[in-house]
N, C-alpha and C. Protein backbone atom coordinates (compact mmCIF):
# COMPACT_ATOMS: atom_id res chain seq x y z
N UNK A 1 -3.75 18.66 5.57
CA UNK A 1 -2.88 17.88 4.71
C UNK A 1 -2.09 16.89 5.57
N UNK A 2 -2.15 15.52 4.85
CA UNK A 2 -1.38 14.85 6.28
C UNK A 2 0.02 15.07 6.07
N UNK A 3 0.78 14.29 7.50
CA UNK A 3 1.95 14.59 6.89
C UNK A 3 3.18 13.33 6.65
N UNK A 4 2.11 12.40 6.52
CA UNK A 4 2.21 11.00 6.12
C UNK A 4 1.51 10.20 5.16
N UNK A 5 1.42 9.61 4.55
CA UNK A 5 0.66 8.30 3.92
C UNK A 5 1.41 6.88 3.59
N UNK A 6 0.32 5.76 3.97
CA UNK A 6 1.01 4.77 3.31
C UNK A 6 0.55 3.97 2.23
N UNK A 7 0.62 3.38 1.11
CA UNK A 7 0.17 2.68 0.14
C UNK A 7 0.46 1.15 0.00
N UNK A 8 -0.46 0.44 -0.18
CA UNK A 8 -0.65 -0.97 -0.48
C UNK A 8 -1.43 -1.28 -1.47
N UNK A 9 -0.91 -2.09 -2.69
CA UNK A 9 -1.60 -2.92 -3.35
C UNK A 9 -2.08 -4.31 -3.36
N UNK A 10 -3.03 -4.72 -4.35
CA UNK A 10 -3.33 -5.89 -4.54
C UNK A 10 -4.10 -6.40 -5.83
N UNK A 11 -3.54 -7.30 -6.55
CA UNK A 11 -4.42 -7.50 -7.49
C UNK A 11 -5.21 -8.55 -7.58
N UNK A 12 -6.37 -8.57 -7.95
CA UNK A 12 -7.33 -9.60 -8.01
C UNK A 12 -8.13 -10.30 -9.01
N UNK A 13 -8.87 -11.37 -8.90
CA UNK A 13 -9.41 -11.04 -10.14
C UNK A 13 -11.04 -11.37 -10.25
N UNK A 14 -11.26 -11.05 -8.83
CA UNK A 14 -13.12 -10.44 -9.20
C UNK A 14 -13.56 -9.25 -9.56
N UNK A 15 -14.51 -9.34 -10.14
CA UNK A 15 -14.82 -7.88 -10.45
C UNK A 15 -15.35 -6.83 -9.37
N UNK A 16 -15.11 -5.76 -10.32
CA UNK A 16 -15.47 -4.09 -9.59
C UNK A 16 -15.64 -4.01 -8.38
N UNK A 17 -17.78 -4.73 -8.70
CA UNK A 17 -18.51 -4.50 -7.75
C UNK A 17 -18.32 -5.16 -6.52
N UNK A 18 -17.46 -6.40 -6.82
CA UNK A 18 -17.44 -7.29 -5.51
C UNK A 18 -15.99 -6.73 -4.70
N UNK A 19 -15.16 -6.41 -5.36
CA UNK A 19 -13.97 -5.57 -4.57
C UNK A 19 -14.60 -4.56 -3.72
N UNK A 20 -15.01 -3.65 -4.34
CA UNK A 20 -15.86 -2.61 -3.81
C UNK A 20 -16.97 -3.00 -2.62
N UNK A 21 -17.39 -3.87 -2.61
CA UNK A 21 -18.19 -4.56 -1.71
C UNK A 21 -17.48 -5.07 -0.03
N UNK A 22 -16.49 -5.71 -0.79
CA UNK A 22 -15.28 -6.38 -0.11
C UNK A 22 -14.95 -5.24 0.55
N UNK A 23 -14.36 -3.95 0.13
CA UNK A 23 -13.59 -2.62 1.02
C UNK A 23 -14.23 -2.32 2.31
N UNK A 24 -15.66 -1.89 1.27
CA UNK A 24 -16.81 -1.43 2.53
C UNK A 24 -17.05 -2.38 3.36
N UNK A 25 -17.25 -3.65 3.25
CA UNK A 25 -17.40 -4.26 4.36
C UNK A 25 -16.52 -4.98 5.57
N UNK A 26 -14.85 -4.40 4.84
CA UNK A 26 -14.08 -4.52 5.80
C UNK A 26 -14.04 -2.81 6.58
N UNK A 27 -13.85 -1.57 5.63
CA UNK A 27 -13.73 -0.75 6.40
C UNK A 27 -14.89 -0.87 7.48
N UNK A 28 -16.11 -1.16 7.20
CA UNK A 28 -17.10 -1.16 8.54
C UNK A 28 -17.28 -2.04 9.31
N UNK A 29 -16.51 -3.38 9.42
CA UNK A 29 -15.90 -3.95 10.54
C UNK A 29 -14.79 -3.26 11.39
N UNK A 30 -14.01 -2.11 10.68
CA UNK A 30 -13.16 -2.15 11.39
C UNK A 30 -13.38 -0.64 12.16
N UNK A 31 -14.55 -0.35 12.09
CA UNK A 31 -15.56 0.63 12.99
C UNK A 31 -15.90 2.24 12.08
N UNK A 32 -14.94 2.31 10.93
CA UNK A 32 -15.71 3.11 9.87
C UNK A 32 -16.89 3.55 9.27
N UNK A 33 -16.98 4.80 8.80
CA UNK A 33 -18.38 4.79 8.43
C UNK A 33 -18.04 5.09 6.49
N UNK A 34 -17.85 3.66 5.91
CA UNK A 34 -16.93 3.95 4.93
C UNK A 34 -18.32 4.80 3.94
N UNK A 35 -18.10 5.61 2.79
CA UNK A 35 -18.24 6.19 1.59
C UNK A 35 -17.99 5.97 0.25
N UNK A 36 -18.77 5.22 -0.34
CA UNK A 36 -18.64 4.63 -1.77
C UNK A 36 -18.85 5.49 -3.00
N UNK A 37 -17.84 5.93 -3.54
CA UNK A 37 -18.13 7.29 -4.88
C UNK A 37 -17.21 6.31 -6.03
N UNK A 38 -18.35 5.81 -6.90
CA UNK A 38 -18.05 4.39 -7.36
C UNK A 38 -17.11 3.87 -7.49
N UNK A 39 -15.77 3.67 -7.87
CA UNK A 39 -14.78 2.73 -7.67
C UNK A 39 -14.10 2.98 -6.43
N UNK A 40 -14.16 4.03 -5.51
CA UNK A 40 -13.47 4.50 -4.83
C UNK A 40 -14.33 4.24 -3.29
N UNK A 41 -13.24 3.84 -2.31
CA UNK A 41 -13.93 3.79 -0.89
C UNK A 41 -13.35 4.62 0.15
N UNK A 42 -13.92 5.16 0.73
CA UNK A 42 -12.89 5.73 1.72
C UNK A 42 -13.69 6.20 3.11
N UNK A 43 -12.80 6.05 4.39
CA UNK A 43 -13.43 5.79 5.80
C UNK A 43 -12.22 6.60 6.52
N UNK A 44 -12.69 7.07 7.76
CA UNK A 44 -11.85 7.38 8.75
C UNK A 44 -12.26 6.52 9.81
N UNK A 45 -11.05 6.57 10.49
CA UNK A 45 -11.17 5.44 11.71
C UNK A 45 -10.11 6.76 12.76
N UNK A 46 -10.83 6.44 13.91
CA UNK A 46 -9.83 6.92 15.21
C UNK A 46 -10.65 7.77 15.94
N UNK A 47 -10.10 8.54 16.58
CA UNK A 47 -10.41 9.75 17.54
C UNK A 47 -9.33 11.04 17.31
N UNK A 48 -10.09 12.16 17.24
CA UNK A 48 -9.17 12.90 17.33
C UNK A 48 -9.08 13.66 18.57
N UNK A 49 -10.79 13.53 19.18
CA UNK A 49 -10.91 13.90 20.65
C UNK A 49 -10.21 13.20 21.47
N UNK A 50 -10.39 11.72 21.63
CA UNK A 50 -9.49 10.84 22.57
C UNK A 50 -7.82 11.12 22.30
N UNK A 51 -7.20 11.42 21.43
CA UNK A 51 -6.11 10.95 21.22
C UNK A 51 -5.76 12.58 21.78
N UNK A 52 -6.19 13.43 21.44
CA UNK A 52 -6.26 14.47 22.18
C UNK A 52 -5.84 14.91 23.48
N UNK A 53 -7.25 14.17 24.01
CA UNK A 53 -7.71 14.36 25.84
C UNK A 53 -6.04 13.75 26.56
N UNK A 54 -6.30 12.28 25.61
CA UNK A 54 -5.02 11.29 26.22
C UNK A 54 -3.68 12.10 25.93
N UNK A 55 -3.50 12.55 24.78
CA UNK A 55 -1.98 12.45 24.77
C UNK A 55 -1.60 11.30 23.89
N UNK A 56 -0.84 12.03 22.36
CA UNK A 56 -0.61 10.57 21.38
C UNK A 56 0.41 10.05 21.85
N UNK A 57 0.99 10.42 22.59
CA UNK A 57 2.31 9.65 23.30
C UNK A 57 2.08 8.50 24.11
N UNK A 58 0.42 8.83 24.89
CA UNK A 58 0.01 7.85 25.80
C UNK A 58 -1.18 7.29 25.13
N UNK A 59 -1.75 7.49 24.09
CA UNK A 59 -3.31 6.81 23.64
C UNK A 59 -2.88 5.63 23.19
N UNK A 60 -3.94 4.27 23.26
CA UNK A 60 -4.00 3.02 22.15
C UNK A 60 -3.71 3.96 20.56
N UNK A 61 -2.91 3.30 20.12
CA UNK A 61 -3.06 3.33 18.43
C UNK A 61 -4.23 3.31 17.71
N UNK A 62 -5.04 2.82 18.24
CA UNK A 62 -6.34 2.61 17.52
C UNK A 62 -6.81 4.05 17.44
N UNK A 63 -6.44 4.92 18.72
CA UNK A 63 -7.27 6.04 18.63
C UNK A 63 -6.33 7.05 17.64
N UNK A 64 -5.68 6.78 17.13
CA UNK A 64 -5.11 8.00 16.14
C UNK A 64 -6.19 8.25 15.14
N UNK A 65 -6.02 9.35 14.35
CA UNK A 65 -6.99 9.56 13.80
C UNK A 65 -6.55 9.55 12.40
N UNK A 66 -7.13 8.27 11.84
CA UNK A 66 -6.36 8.54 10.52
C UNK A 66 -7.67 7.90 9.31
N UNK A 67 -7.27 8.05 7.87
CA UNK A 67 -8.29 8.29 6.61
C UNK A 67 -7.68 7.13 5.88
N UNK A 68 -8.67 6.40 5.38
CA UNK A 68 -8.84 5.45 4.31
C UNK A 68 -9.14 5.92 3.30
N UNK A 69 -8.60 5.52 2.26
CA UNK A 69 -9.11 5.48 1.05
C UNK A 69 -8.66 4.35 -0.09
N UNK A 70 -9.53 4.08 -0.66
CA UNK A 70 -8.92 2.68 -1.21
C UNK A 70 -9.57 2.61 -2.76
N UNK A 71 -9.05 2.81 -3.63
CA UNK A 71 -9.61 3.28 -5.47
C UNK A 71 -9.09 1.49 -6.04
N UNK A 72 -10.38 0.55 -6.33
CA UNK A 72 -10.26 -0.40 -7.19
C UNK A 72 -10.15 -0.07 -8.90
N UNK A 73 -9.08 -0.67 -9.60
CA UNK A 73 -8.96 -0.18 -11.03
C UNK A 73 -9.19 -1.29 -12.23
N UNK A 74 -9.26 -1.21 -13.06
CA UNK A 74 -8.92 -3.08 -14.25
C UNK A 74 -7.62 -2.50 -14.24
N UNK A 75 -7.15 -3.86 -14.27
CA UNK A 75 -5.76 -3.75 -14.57
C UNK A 75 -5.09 -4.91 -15.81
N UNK A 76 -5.41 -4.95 -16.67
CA UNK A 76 -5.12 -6.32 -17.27
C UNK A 76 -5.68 -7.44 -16.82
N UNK A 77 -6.94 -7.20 -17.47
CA UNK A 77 -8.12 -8.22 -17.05
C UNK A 77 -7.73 -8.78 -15.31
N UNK A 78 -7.31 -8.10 -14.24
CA UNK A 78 -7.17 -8.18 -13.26
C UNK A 78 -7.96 -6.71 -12.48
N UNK A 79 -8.08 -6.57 -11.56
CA UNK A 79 -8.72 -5.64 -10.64
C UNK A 79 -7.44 -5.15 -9.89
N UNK A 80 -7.00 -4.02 -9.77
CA UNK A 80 -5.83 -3.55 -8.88
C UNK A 80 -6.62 -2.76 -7.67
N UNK A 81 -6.48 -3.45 -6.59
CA UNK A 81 -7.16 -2.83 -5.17
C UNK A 81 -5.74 -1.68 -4.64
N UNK A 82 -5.70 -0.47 -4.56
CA UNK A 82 -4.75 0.21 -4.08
C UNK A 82 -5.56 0.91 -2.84
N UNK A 83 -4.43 0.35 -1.58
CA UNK A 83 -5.22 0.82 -0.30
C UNK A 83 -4.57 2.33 0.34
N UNK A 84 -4.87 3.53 0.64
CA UNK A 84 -3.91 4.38 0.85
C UNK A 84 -4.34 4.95 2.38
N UNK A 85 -3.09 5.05 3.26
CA UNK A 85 -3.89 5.46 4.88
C UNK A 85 -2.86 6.22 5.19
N UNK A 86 -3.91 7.04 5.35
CA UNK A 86 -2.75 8.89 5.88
C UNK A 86 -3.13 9.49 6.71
N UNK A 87 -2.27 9.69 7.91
CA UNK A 87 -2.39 10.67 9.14
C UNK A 87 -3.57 11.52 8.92
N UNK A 88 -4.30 12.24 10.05
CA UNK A 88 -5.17 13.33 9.72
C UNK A 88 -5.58 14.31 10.90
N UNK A 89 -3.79 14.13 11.55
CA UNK A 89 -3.57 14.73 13.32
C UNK A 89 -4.21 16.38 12.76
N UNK A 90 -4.46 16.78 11.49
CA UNK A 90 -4.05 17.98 11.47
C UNK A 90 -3.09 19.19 11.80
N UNK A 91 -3.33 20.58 12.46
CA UNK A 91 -2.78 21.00 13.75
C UNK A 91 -2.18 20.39 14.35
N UNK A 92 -0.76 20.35 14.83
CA UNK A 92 -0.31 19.62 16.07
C UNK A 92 1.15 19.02 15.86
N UNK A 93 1.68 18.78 16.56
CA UNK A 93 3.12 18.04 16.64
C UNK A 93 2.92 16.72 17.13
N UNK A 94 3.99 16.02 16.50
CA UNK A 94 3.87 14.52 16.70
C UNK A 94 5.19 14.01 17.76
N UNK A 95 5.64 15.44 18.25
CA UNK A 95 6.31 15.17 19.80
C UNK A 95 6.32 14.01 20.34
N UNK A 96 6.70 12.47 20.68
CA UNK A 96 6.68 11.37 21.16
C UNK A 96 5.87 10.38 20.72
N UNK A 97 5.22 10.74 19.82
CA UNK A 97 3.92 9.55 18.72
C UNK A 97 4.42 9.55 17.17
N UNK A 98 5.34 10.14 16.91
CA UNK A 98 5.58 10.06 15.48
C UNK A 98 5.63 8.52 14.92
N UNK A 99 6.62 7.79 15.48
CA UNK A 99 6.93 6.50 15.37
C UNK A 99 5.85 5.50 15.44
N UNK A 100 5.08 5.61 16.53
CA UNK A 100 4.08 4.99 16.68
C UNK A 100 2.49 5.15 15.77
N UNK A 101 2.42 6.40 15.56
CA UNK A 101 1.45 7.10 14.31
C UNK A 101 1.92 6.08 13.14
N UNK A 102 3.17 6.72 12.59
CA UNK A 102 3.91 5.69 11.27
C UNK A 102 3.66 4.53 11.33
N UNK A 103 3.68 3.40 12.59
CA UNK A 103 3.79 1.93 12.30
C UNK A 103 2.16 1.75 12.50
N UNK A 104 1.43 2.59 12.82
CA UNK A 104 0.06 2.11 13.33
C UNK A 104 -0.66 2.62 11.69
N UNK A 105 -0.80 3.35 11.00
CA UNK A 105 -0.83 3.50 9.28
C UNK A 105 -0.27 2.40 8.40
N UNK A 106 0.98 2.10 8.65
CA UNK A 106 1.40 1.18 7.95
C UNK A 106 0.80 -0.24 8.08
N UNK A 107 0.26 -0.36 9.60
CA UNK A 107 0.00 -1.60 9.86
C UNK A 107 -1.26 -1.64 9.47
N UNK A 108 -2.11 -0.51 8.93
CA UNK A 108 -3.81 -0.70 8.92
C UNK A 108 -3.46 -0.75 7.33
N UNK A 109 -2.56 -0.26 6.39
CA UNK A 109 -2.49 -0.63 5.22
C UNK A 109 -2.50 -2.20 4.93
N UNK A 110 -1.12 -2.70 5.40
CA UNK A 110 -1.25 -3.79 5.34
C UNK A 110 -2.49 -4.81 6.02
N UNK A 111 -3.06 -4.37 7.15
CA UNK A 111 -3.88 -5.88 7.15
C UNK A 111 -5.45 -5.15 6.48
N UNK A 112 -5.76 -4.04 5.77
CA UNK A 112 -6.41 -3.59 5.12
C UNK A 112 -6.03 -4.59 3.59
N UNK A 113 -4.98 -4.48 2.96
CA UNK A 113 -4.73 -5.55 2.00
C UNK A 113 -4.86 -6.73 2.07
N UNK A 114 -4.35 -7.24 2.84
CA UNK A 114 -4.47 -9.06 3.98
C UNK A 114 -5.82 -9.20 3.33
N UNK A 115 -6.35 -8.67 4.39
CA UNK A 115 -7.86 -9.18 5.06
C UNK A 115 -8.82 -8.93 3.64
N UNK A 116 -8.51 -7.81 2.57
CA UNK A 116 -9.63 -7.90 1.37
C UNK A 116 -8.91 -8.64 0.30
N UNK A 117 -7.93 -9.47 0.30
CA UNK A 117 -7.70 -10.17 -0.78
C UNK A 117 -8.26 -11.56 -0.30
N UNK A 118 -8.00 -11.84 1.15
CA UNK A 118 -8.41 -13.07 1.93
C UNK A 118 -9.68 -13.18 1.63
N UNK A 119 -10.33 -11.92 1.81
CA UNK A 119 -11.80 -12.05 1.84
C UNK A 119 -12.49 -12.42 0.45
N UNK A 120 -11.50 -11.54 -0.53
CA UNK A 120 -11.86 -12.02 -1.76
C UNK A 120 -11.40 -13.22 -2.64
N UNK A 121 -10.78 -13.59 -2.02
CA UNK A 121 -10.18 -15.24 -2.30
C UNK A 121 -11.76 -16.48 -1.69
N UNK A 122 -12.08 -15.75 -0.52
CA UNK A 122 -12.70 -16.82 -0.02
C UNK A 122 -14.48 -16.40 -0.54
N UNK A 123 -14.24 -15.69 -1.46
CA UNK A 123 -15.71 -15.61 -2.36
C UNK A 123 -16.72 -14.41 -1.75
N UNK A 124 -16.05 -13.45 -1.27
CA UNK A 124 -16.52 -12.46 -0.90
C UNK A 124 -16.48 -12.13 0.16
């Protein structure tokens, strides 16, 4: 269970399939092996070995180990993209990485939103 999450929206107004399109092909730029269970996307990104070996106090951010999930909805003839990214240290104390865990989630929410409204602005 994590012991964080963060949430971002966005509304749009292409449909379903192309949001859904849009997720997956940002989560797998951004080195994911995302999972499509139809409106819904969701990817993990990180290490839990590296962040481990290193020490979250001392690892890149990148290597935290944290879960995507991102559920496109209609929303009034609009598409609501809701992006959600939550810790997934399991086991363990966040002894000197707490802060840095928190802003490194928050920050993959947000340019997780950025980057698929951009993308879907600019026609896919």
């Amino acid at each position: 269970m994590p012991q964080f999450y963060y949430q971002d929206t966005v509304m749009v107004p292409v449909e379903v399939g192309g949001c859904v399109e849009a997720v997956r092909r940002t989560l797998a730029e951004m080195g994911a092996k995302p999972v499509v269970t139809g409106t819904r996307v969701s990817g993990k990104l990180g290490s839990q070995l590296k962040m481990r070996l290193a020490g979250g106090a001392f690892c890149p951010a990148r290597w935290f180990p944290i879960e995507v999930i991102v559920d496109v909805a209609e929303a009034g003839g609009q598409r609501q993209v809701v992006v959600n990214v939550a810790d997934r240290l399991g086991v363990g104390i966040m002894l000197g990485m707490e802060t840095k865990y928190r802003k490194h989630c928050q920050e993959t929410a947000v340019y997780l939103r950025t980057t698929i409204a951009q993308r879907l602005a600019a026609g896919g």
